[in-house]
PDB file of N, CA and C in Angstrom:
ATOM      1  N   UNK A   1      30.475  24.110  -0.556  1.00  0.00           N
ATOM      2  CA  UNK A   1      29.551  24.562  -1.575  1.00  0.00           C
ATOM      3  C   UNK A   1      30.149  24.373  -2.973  1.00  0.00           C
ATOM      4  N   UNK A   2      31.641  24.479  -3.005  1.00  0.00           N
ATOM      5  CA  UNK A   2      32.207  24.228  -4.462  1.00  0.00           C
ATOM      6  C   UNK A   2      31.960  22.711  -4.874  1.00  0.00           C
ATOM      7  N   UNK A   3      31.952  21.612  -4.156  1.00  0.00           N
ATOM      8  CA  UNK A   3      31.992  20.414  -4.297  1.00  0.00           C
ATOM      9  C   UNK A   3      30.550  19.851  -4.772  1.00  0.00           C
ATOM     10  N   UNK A   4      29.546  20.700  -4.242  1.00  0.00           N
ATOM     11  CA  UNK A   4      28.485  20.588  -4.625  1.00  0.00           C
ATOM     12  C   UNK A   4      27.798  21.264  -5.989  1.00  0.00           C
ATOM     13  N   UNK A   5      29.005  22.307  -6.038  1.00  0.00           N
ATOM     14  CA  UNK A   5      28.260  23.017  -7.532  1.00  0.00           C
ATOM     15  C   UNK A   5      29.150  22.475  -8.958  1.00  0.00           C
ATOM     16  N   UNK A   6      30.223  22.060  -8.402  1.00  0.00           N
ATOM     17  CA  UNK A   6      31.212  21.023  -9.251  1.00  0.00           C
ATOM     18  C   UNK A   6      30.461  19.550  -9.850  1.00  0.00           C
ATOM     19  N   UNK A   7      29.624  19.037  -8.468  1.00  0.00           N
ATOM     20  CA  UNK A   7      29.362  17.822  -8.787  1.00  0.00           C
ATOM     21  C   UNK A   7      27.508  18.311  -9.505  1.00  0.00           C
ATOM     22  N   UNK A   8      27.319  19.375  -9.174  1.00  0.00           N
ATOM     23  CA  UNK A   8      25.779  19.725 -10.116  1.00  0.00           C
ATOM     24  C   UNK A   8      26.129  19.619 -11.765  1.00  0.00           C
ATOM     25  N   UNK A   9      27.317  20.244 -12.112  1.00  0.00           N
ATOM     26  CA  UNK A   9      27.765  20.686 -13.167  1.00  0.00           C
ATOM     27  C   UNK A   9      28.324  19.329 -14.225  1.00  0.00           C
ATOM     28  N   UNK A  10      28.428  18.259 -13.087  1.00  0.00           N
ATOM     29  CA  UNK A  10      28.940  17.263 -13.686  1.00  0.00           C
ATOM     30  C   UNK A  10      27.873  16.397 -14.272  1.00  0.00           C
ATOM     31  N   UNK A  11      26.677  16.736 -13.873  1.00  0.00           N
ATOM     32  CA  UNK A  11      25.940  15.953 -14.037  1.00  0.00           C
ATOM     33  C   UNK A  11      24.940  16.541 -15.995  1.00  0.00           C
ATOM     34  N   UNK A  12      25.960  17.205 -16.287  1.00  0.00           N
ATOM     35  CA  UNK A  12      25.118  17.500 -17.362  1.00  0.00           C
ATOM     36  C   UNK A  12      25.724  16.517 -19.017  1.00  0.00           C
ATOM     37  N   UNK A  13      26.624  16.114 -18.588  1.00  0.00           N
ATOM     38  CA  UNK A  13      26.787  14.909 -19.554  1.00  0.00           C
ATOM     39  C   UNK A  13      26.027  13.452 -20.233  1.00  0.00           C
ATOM     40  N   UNK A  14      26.231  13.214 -20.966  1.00  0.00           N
ATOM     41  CA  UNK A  14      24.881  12.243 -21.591  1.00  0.00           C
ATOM     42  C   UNK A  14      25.182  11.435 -21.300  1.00  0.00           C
ATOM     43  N   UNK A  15      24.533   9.798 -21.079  1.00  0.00           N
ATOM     44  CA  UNK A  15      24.891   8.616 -20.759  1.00  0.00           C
ATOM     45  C   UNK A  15      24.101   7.694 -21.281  1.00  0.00           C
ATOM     46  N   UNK A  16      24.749   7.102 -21.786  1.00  0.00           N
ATOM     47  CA  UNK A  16      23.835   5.447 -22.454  1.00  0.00           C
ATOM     48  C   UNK A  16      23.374   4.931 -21.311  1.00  0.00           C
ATOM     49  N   UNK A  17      21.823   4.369 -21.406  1.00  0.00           N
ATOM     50  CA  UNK A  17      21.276   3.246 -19.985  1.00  0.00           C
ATOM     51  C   UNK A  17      20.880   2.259 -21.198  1.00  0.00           C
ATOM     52  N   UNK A  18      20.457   0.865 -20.035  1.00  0.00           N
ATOM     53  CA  UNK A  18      20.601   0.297 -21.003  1.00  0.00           C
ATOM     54  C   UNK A  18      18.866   0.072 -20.891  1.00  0.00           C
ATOM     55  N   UNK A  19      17.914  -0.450 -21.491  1.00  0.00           N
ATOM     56  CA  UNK A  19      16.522  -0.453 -21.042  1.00  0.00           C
ATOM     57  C   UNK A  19      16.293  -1.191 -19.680  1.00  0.00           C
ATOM     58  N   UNK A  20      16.648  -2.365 -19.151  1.00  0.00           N
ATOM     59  CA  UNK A  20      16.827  -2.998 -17.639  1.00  0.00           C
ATOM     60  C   UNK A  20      17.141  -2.057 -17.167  1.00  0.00           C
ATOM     61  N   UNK A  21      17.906  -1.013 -16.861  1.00  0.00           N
ATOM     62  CA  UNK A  21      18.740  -0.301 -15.888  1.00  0.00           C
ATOM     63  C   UNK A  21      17.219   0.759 -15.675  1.00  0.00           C
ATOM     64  N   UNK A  22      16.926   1.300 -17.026  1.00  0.00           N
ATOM     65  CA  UNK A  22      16.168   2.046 -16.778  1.00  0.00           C
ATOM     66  C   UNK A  22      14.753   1.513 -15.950  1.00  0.00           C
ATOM     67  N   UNK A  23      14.228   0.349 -16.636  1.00  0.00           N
ATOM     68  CA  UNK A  23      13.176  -0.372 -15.608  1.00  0.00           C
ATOM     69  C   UNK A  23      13.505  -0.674 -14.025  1.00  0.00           C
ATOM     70  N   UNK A  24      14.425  -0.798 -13.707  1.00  0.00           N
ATOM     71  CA  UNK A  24      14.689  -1.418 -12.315  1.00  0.00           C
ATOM     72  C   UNK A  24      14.820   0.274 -11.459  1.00  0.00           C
ATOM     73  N   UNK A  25      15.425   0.897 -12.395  1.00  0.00           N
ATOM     74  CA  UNK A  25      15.157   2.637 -11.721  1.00  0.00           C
ATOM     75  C   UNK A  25      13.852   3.090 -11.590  1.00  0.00           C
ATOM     76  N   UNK A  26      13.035   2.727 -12.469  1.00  0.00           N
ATOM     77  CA  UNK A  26      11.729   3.086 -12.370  1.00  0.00           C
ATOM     78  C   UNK A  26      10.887   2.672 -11.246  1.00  0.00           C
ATOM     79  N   UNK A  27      10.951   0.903 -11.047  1.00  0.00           N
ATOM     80  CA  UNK A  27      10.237   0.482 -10.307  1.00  0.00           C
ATOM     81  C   UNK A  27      10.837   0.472  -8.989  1.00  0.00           C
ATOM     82  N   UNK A  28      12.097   0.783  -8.761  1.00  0.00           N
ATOM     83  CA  UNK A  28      12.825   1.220  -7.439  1.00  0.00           C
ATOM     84  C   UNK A  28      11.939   2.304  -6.880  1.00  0.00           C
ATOM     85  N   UNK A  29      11.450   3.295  -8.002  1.00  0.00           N
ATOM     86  CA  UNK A  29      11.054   5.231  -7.436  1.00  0.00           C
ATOM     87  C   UNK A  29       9.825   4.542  -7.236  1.00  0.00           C
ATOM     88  N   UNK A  30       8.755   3.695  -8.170  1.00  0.00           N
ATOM     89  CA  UNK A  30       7.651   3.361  -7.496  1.00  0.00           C
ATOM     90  C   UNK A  30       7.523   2.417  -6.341  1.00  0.00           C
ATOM     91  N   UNK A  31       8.202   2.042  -5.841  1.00  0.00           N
ATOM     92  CA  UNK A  31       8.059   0.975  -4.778  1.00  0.00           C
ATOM     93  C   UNK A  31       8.495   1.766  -3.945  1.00  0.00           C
ATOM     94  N   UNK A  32       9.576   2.630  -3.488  1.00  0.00           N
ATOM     95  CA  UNK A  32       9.773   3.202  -2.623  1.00  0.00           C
ATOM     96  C   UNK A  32       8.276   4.148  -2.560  1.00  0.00           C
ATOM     97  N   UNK A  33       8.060   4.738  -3.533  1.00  0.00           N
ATOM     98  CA  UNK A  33       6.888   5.833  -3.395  1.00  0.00           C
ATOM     99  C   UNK A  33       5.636   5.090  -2.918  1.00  0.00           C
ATOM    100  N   UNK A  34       5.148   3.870  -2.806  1.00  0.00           N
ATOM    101  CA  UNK A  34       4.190   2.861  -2.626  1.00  0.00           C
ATOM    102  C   UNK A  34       4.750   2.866  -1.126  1.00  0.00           C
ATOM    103  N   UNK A  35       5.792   2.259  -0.638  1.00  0.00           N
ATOM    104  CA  UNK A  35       6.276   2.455   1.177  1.00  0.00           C
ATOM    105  C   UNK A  35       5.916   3.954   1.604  1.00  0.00           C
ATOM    106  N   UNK A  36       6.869   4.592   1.396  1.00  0.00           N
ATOM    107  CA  UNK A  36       6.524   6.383   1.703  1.00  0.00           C
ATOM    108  C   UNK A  36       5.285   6.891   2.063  1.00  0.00           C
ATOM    109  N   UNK A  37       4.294   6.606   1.149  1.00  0.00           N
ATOM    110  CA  UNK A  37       2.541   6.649   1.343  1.00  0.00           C
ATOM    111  C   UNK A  37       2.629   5.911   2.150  1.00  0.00           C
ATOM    112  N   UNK A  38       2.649   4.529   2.373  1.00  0.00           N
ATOM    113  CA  UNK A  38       1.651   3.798   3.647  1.00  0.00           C
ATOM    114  C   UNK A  38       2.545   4.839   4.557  1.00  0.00           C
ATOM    115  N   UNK A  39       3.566   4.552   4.996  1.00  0.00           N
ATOM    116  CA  UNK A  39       4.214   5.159   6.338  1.00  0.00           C
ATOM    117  C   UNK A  39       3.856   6.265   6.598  1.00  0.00           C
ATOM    118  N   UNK A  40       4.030   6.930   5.510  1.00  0.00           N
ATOM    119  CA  UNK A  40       3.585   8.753   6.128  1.00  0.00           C
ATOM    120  C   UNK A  40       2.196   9.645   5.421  1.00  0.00           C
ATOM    121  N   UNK A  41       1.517   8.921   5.017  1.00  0.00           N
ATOM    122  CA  UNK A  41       0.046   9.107   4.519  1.00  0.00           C
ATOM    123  C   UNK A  41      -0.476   8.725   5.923  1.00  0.00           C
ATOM    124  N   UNK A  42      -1.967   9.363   5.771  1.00  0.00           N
ATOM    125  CA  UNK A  42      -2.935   9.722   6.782  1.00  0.00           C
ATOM    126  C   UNK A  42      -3.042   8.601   6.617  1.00  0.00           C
ATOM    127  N   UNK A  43      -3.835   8.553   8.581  1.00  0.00           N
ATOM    128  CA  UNK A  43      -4.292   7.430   8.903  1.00  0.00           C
ATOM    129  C   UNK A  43      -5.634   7.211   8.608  1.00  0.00           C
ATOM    130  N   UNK A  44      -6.620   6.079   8.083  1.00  0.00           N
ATOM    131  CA  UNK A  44      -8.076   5.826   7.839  1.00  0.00           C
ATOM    132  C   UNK A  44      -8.496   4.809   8.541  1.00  0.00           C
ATOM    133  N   UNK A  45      -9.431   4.775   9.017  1.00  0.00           N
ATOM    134  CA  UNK A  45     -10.234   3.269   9.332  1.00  0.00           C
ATOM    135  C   UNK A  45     -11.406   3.134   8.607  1.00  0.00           C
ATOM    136  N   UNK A  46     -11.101   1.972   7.850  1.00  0.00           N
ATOM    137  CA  UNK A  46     -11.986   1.475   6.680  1.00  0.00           C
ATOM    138  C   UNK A  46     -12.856   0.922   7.357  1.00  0.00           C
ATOM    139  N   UNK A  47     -14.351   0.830   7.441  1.00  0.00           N
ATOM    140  CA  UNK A  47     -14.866  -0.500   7.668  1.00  0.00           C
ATOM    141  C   UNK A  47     -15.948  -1.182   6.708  1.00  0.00           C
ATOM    142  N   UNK A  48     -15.529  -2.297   6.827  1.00  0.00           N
ATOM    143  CA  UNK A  48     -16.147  -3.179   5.633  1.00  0.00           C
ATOM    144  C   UNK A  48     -17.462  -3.881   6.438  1.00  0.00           C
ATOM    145  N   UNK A  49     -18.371  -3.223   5.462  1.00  0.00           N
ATOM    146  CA  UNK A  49     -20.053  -3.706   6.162  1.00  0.00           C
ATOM    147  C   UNK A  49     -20.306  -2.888   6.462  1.00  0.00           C
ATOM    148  N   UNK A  50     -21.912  -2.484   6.926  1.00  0.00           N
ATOM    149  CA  UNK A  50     -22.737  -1.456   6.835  1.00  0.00           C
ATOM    150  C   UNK A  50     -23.064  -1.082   8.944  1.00  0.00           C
ATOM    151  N   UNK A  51     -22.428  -2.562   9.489  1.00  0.00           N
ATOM    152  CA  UNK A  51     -22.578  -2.423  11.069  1.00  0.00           C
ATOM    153  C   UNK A  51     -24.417  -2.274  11.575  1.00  0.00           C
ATOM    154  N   UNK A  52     -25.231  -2.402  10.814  1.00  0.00           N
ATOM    155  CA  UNK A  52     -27.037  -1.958  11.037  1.00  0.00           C
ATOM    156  C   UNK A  52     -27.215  -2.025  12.328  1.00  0.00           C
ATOM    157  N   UNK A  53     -26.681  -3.166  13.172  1.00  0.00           N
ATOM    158  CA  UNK A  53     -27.132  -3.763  14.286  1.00  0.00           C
ATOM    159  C   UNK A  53     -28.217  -5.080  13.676  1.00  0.00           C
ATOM    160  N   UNK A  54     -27.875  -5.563  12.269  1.00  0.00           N
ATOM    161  CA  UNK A  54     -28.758  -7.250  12.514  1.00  0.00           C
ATOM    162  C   UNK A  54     -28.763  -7.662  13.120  1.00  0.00           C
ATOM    163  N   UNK A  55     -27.235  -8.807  13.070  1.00  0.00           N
ATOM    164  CA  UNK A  55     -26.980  -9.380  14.583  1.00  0.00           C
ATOM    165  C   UNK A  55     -27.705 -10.801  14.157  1.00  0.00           C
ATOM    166  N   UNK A  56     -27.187 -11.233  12.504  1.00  0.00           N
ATOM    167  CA  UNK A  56     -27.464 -12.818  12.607  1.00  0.00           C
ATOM    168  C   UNK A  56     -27.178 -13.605  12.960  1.00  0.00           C
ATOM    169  N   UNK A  57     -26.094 -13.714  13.439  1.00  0.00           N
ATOM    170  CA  UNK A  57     -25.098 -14.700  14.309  1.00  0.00           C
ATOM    171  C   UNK A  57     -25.749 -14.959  15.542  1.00  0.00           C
ATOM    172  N   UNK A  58     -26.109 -13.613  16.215  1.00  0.00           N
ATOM    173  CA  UNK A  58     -26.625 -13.964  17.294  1.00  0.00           C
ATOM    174  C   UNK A  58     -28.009 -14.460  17.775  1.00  0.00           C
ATOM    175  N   UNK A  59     -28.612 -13.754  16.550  1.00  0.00           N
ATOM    176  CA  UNK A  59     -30.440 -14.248  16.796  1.00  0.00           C
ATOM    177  C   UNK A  59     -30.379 -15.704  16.522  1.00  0.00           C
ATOM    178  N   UNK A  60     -29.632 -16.551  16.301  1.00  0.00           N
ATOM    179  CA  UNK A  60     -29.742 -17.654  15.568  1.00  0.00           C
ATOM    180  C   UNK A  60     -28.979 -18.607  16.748  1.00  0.00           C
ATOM    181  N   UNK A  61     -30.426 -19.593  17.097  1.00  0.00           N
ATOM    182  CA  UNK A  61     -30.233 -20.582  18.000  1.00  0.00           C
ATOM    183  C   UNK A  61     -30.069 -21.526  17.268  1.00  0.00           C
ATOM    184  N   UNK A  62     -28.871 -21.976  16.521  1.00  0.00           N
ATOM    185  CA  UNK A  62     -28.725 -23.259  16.486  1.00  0.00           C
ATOM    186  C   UNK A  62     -28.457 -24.835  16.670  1.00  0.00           C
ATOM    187  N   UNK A  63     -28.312 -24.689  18.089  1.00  0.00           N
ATOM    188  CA  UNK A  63     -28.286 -25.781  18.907  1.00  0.00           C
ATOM    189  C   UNK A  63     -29.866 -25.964  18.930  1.00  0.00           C
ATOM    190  N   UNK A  64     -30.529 -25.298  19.193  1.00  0.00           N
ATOM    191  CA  UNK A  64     -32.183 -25.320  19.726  1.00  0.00           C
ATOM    192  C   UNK A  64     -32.546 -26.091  18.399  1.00  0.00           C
ATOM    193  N   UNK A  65     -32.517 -25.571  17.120  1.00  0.00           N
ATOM    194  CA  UNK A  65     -33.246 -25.770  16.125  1.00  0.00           C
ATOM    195  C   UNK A  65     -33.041 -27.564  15.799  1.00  0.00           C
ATOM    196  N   UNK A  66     -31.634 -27.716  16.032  1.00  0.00           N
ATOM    197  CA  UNK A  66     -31.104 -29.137  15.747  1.00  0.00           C
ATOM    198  C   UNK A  66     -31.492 -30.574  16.862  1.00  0.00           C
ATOM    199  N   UNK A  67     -31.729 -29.426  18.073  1.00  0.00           N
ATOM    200  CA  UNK A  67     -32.571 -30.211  19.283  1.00  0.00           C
ATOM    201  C   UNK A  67     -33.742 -30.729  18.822  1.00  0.00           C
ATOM    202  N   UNK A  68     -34.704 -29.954  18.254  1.00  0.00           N
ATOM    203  CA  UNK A  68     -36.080 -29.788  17.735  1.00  0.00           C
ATOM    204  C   UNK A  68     -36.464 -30.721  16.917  1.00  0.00           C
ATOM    205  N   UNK A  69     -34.971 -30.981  15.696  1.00  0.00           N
ATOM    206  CA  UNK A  69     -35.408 -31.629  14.657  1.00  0.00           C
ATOM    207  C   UNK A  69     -35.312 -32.906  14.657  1.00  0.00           C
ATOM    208  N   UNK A  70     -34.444 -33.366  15.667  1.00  0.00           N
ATOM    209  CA  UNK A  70     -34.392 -34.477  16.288  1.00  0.00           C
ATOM    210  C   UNK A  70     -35.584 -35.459  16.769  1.00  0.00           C
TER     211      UNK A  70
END
């Protein structure tokens, strides 16, 4: 516990950064924080489209139509 309240205490001294140092710290905490969310954020299932039951793909004979036009 002394080593830990020694090294708290040490930390109250000032320090020159240089502006790089400080950017690459920054975007280190956001990129890790960007991983962290996907991994341990809730799970969702998105789905893209409304699902109606159209079903254009399937109503659509296009072999027939190209038979026809022939």
């Amino acid at each position: 516990m002394r080593k830990i309240k020694d090294f708290w205490e040490s930390l109250d001294g000032a320090a020159a950064v240089s502006k790089r140092e400080l950017f690459l710290g920054m975007l280190s905490c956001v990129l890790a924080g960007i991983v962290f969310g996907v991994f341990f954020g809730p799970k969702k299932t998105s789905i893209i489209g409304s699902h109606n039951g159209c079903g254009n793909s399937s109503c659509c004979n296009c072999e027939d139509e190209q038979e026809q036009s022939e």
